[in-house]
N, C-alpha and C. Protein backbone atom coordinates (compact mmCIF):
# COMPACT_ATOMS: atom_id res chain seq x y z
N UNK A 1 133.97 -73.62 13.92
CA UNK A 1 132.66 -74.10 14.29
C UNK A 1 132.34 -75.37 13.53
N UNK A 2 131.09 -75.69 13.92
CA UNK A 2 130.51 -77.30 13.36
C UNK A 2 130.22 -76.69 11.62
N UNK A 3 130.42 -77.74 10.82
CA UNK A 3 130.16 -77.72 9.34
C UNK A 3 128.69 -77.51 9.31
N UNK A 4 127.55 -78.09 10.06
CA UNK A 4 126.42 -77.73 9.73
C UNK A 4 125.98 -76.63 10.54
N UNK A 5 126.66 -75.59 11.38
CA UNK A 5 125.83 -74.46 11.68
C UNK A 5 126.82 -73.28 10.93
N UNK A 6 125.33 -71.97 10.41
CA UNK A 6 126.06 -71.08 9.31
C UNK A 6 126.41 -70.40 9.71
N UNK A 7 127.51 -69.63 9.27
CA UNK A 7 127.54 -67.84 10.61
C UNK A 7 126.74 -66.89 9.94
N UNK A 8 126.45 -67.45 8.68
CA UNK A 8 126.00 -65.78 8.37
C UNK A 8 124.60 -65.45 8.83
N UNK A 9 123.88 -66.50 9.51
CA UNK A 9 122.59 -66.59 10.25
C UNK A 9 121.22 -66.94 9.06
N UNK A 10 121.72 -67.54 7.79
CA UNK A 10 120.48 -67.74 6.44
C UNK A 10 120.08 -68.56 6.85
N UNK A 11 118.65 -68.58 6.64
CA UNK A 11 118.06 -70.28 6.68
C UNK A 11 117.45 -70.28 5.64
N UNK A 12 117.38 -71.79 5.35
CA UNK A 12 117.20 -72.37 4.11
C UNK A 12 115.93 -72.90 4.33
N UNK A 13 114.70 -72.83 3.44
CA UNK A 13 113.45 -73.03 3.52
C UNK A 13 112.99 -74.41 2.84
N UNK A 14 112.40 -75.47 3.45
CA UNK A 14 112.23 -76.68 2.48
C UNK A 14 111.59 -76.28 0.92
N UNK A 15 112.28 -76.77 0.36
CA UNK A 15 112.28 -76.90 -0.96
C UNK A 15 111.07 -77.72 -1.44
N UNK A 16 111.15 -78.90 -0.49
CA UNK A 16 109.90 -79.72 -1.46
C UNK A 16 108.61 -79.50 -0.63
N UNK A 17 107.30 -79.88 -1.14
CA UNK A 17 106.14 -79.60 -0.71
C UNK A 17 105.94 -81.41 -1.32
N UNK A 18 105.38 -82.03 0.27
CA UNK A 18 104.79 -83.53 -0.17
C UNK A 18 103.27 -83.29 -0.67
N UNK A 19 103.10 -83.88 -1.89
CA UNK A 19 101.42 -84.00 -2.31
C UNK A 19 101.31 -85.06 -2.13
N UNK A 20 101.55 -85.87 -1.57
CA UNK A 20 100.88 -87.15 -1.03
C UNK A 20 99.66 -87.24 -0.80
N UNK A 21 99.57 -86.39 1.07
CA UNK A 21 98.19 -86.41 1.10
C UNK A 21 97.63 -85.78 0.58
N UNK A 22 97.75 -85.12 0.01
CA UNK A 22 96.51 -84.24 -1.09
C UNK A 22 95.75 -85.26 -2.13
N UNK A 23 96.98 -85.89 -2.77
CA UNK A 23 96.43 -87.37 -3.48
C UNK A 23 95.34 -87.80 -2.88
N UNK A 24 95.85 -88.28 -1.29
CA UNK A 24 95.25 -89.52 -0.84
C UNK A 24 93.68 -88.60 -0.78
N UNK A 25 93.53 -87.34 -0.43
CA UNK A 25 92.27 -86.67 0.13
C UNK A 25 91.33 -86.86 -1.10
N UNK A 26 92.11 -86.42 -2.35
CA UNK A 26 91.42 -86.31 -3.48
C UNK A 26 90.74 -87.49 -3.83
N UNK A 27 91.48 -88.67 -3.77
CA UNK A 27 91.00 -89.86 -4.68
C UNK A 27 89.76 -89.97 -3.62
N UNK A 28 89.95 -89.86 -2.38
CA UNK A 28 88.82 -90.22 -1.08
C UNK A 28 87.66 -89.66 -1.67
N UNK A 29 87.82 -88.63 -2.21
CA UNK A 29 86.79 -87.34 -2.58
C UNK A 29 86.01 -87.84 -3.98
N UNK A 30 86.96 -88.24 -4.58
CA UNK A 30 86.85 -88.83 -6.16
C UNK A 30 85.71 -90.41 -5.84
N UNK A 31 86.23 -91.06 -4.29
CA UNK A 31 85.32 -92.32 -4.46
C UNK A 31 84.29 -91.82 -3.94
N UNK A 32 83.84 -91.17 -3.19
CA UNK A 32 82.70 -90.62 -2.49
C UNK A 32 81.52 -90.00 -3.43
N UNK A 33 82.03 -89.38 -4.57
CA UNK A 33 81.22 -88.99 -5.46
C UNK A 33 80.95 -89.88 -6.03
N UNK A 34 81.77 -90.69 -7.08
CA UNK A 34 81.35 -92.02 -7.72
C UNK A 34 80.03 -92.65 -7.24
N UNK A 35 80.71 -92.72 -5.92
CA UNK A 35 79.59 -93.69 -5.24
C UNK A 35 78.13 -92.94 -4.88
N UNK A 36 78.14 -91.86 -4.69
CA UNK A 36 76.70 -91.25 -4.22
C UNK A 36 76.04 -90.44 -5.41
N UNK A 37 77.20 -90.46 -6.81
CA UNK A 37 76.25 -89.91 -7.69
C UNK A 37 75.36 -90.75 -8.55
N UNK A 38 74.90 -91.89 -8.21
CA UNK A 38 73.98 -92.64 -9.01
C UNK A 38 73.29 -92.58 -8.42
N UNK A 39 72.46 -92.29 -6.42
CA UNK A 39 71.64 -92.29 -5.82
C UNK A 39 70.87 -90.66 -6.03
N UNK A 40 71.77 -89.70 -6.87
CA UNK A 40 71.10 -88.61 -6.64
C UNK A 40 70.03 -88.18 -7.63
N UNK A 41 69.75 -89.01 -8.43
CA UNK A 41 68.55 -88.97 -9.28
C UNK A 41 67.80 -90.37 -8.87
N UNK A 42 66.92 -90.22 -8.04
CA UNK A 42 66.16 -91.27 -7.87
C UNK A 42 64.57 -90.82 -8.30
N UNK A 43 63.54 -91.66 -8.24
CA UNK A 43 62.29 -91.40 -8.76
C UNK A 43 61.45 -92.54 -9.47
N UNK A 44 60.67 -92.09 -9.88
CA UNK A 44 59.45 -93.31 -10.94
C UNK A 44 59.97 -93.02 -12.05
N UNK A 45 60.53 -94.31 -12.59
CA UNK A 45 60.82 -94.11 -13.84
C UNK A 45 59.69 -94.17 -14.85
N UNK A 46 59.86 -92.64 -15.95
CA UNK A 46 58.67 -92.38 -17.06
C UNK A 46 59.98 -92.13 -18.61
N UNK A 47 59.37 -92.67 -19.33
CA UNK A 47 60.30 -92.18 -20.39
C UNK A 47 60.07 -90.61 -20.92
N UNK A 48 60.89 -90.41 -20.41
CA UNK A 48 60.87 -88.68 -21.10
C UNK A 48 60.85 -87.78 -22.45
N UNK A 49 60.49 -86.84 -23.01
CA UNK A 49 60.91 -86.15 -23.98
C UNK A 49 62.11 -85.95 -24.28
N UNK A 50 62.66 -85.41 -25.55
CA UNK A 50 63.98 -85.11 -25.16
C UNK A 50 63.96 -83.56 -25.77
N UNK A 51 64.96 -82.54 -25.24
CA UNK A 51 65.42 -81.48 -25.89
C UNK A 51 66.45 -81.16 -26.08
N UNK A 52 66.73 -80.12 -26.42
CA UNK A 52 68.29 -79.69 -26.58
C UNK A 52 68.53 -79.02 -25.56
N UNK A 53 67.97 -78.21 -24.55
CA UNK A 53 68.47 -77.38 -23.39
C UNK A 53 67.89 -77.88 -22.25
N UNK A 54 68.66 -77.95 -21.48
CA UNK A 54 68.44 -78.41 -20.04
C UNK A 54 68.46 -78.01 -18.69
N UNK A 55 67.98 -77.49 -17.60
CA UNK A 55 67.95 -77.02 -16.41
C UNK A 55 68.29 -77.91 -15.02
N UNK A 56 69.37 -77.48 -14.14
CA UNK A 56 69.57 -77.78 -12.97
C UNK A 56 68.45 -77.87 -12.02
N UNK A 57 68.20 -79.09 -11.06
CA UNK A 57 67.24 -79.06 -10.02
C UNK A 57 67.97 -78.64 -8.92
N UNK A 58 66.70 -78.13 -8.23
CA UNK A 58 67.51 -77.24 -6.95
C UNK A 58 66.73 -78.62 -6.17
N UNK A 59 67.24 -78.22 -5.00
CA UNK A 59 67.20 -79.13 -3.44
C UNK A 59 65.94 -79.60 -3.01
N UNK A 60 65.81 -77.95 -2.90
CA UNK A 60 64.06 -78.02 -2.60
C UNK A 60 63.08 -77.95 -3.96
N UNK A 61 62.54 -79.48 -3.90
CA UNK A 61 61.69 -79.58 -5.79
C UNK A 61 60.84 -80.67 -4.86
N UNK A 62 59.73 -80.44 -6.14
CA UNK A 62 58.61 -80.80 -5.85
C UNK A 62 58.54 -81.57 -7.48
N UNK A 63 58.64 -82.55 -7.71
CA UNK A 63 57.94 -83.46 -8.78
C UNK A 63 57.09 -83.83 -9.15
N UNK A 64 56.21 -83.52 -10.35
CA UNK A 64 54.81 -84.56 -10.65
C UNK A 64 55.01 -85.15 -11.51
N UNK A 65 54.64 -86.20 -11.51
CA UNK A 65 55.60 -87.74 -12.34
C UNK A 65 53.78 -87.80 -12.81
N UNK A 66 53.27 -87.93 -13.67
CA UNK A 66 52.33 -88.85 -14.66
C UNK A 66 53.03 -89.66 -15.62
N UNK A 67 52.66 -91.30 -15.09
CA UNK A 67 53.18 -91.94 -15.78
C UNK A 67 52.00 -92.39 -17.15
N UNK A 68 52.65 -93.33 -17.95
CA UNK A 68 52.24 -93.50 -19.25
C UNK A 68 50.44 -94.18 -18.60
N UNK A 69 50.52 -94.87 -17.79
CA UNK A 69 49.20 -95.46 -17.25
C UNK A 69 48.56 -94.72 -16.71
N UNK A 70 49.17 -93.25 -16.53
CA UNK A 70 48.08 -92.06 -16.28
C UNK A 70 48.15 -91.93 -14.47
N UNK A 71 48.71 -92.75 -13.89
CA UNK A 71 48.96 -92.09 -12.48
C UNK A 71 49.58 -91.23 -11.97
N UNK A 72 49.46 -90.52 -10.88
CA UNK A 72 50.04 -89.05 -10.60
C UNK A 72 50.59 -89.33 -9.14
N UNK A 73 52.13 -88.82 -9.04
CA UNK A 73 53.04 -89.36 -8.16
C UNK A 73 53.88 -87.71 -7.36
N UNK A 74 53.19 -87.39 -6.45
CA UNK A 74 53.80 -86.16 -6.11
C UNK A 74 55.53 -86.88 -5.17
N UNK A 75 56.88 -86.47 -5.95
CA UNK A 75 57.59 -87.14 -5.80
C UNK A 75 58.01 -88.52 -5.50
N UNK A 76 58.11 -89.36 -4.99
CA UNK A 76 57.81 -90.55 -4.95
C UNK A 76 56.64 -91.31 -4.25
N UNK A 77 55.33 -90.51 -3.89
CA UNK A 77 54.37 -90.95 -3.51
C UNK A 77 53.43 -90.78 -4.58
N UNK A 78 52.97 -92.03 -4.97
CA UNK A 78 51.00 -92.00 -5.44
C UNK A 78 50.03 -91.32 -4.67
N UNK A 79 49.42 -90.66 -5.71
CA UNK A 79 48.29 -89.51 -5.03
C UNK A 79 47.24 -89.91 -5.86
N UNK A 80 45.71 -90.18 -5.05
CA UNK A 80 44.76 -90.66 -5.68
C UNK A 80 43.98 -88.60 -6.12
N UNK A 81 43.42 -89.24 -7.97
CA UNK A 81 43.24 -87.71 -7.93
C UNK A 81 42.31 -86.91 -7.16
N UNK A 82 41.51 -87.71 -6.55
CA UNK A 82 40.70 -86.35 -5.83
C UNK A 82 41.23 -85.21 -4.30
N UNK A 83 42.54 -86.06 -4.11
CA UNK A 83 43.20 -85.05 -3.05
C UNK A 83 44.53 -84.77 -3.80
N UNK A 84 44.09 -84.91 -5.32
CA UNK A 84 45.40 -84.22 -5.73
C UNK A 84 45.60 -82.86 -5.82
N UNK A 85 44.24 -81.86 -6.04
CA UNK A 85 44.04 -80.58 -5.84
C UNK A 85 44.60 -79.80 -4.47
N UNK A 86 44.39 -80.92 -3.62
CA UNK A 86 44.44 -80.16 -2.12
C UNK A 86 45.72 -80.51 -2.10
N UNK A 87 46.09 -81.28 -2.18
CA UNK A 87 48.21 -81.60 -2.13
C UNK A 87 48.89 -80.19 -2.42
N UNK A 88 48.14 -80.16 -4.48
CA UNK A 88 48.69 -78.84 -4.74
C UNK A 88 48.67 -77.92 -4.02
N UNK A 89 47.37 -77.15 -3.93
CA UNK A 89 46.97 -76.11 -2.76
C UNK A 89 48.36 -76.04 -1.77
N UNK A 90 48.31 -76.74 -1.10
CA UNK A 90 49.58 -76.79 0.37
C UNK A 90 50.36 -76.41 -0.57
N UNK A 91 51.36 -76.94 -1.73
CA UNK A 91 52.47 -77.01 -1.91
C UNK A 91 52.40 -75.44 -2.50
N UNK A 92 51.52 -74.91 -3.33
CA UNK A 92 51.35 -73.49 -3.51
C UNK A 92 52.04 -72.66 -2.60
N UNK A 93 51.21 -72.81 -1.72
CA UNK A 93 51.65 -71.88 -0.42
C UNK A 93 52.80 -71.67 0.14
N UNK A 94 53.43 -72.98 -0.07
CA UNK A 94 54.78 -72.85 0.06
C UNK A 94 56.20 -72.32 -0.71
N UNK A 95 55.45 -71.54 -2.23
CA UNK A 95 56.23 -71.26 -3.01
C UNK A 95 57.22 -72.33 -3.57
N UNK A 96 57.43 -73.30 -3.81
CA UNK A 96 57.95 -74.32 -3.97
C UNK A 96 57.96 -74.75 -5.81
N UNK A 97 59.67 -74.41 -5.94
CA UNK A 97 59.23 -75.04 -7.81
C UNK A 97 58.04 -76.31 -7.98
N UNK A 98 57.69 -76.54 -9.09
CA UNK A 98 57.28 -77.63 -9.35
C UNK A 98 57.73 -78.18 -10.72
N UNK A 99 58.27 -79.37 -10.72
CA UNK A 99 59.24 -79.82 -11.80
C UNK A 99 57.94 -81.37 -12.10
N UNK A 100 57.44 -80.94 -13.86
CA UNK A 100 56.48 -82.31 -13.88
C UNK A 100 57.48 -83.23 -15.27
N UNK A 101 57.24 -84.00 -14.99
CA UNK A 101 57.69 -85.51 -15.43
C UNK A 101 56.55 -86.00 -15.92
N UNK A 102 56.44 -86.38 -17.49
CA UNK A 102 55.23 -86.97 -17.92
C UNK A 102 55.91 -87.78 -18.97
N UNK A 103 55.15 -88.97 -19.66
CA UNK A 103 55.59 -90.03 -19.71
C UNK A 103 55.38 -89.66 -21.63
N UNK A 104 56.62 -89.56 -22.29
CA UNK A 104 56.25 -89.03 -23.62
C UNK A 104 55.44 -89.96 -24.30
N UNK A 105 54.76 -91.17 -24.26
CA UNK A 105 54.42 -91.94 -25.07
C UNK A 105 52.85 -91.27 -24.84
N UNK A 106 52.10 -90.35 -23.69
CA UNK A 106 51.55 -89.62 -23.31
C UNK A 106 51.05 -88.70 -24.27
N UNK A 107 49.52 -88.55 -24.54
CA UNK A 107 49.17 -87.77 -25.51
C UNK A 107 48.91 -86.51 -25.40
N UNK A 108 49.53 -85.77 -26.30
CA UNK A 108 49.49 -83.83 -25.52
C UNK A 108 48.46 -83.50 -24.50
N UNK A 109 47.37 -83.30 -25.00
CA UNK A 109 46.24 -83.15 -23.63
C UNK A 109 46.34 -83.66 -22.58
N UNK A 110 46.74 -85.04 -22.54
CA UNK A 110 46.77 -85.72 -21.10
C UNK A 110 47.80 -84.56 -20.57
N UNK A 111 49.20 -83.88 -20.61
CA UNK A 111 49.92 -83.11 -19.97
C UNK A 111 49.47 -81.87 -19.84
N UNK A 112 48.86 -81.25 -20.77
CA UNK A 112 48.24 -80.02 -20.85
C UNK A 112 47.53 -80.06 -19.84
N UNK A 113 46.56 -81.23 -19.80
CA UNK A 113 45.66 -81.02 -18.47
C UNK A 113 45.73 -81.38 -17.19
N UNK A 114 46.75 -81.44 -17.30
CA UNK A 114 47.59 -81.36 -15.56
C UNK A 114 48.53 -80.30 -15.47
N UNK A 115 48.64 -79.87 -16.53
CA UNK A 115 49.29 -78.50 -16.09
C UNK A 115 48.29 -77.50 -15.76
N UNK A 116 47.28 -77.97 -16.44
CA UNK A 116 45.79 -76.94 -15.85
C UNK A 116 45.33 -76.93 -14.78
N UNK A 117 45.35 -78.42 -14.36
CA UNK A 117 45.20 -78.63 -12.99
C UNK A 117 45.80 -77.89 -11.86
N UNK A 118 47.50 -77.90 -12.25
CA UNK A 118 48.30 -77.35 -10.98
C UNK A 118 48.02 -75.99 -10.86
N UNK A 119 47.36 -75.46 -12.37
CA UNK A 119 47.27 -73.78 -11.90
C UNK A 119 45.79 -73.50 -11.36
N UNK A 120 45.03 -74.23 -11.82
CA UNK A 120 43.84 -74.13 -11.08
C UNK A 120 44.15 -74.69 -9.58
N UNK A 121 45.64 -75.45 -8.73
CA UNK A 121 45.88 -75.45 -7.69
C UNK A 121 46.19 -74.34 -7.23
N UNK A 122 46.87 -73.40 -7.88
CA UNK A 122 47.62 -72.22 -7.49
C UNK A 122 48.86 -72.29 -7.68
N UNK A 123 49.57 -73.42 -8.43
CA UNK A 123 50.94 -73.43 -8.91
C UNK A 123 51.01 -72.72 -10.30
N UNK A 124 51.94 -71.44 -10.12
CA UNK A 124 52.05 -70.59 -11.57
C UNK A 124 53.10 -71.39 -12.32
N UNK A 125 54.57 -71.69 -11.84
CA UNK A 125 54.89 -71.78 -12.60
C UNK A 125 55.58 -73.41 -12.38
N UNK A 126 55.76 -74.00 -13.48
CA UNK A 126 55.63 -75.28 -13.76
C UNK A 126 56.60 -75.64 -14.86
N UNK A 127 57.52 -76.49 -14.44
CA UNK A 127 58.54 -76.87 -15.27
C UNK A 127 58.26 -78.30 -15.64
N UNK A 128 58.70 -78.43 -17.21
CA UNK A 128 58.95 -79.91 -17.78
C UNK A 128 60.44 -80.31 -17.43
N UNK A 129 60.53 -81.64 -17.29
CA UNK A 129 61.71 -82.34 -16.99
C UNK A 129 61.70 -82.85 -18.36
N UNK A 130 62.92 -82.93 -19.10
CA UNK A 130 63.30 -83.36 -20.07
C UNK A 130 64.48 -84.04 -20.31
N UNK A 131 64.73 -85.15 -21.16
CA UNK A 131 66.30 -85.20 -21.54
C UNK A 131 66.94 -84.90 -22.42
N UNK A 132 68.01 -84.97 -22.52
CA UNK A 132 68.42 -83.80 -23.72
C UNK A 132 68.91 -84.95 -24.93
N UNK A 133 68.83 -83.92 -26.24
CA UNK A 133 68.89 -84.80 -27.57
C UNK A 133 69.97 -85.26 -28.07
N UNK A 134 70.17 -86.58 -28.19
CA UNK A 134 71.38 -87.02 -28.76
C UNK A 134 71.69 -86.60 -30.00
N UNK A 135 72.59 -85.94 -30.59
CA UNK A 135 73.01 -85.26 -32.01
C UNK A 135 73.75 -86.24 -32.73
N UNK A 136 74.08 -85.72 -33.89
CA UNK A 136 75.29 -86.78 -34.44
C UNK A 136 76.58 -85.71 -34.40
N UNK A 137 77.62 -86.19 -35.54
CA UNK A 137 78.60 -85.86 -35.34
C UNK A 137 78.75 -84.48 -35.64
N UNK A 138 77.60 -84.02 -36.91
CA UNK A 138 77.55 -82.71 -37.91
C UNK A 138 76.91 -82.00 -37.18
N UNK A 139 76.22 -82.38 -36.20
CA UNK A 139 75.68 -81.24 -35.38
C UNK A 139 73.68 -81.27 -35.28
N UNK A 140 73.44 -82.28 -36.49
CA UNK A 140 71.97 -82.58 -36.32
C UNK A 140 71.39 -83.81 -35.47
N UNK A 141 70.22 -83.32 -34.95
CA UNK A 141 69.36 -84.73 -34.31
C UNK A 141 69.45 -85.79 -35.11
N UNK A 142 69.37 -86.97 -34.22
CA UNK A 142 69.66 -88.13 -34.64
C UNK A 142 68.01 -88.57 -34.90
N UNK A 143 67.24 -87.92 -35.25
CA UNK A 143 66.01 -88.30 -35.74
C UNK A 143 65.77 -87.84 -36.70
């Protein structure tokens, strides 16, 4: 018989597996993030607090940005305060986190009393946005 057919009926299974395209999918994957993860924190910029522990935002968030000049920004819209109560109200109802952003140069009361506000909207619970603290090498704040 021919040199390349076997009698004993074995077949031989490819040996190699190409990762080529897997490469090519990955890096695709690798530029796609690059590129869309600087758009995914957008907002009014306020200079923030900082802490040591930090929390994930979910999808559905609701932001209140008071900036240092004292304006109140339900996610990227300005809200004049006297329909800022009724904004809340709606967003209550909807069960909806509320994540507030206040501008640390901001004097305690000024935040306190917008957190009073949202519960006198009917928002219970109310998260600070923070950034987290730069340490040094030993393990203490750099302040």
């Amino acid at each position: 018989m021919a040199g390349n057919i076997r009698q004993s009926g074995e077949h031989r299974g490819l040996a190699e597996i190409n990762v080529t395209p897997l490469v090519d999918v990955i890096l695709v994957l690798l530029i796609i993030f690059m590129v869309s993860a600087p758009m995914m924190q957008s907002g009014i910029d306020v200079n923030l607090p900082e802490t040591t522990t930090g929390a994930a935002l979910e999808e559905q968030r609701v932001i209140v940005t008071l900036t240092a000049d004292r304006k109140i920004y339900i996610n990227k819209d300005i809200i004049h305060p006297k329909l800022f109560a009724e904004k809340m109200a709606k967003l209550a109802t909807m069960k909806k986190e509320v994540f507030l952003k206040a501008d640390k140069t901001l004097p305690y009361g000024e935040v306190i009393r917008l957190i009073g506000r949202l519960k006198k909207a009917g928002i219970e619970n109310v998260a600070l946005v923070t950034l987290p603290v730069e340490e040094e090498e030993n393990g203490q704040d750099w302040r």
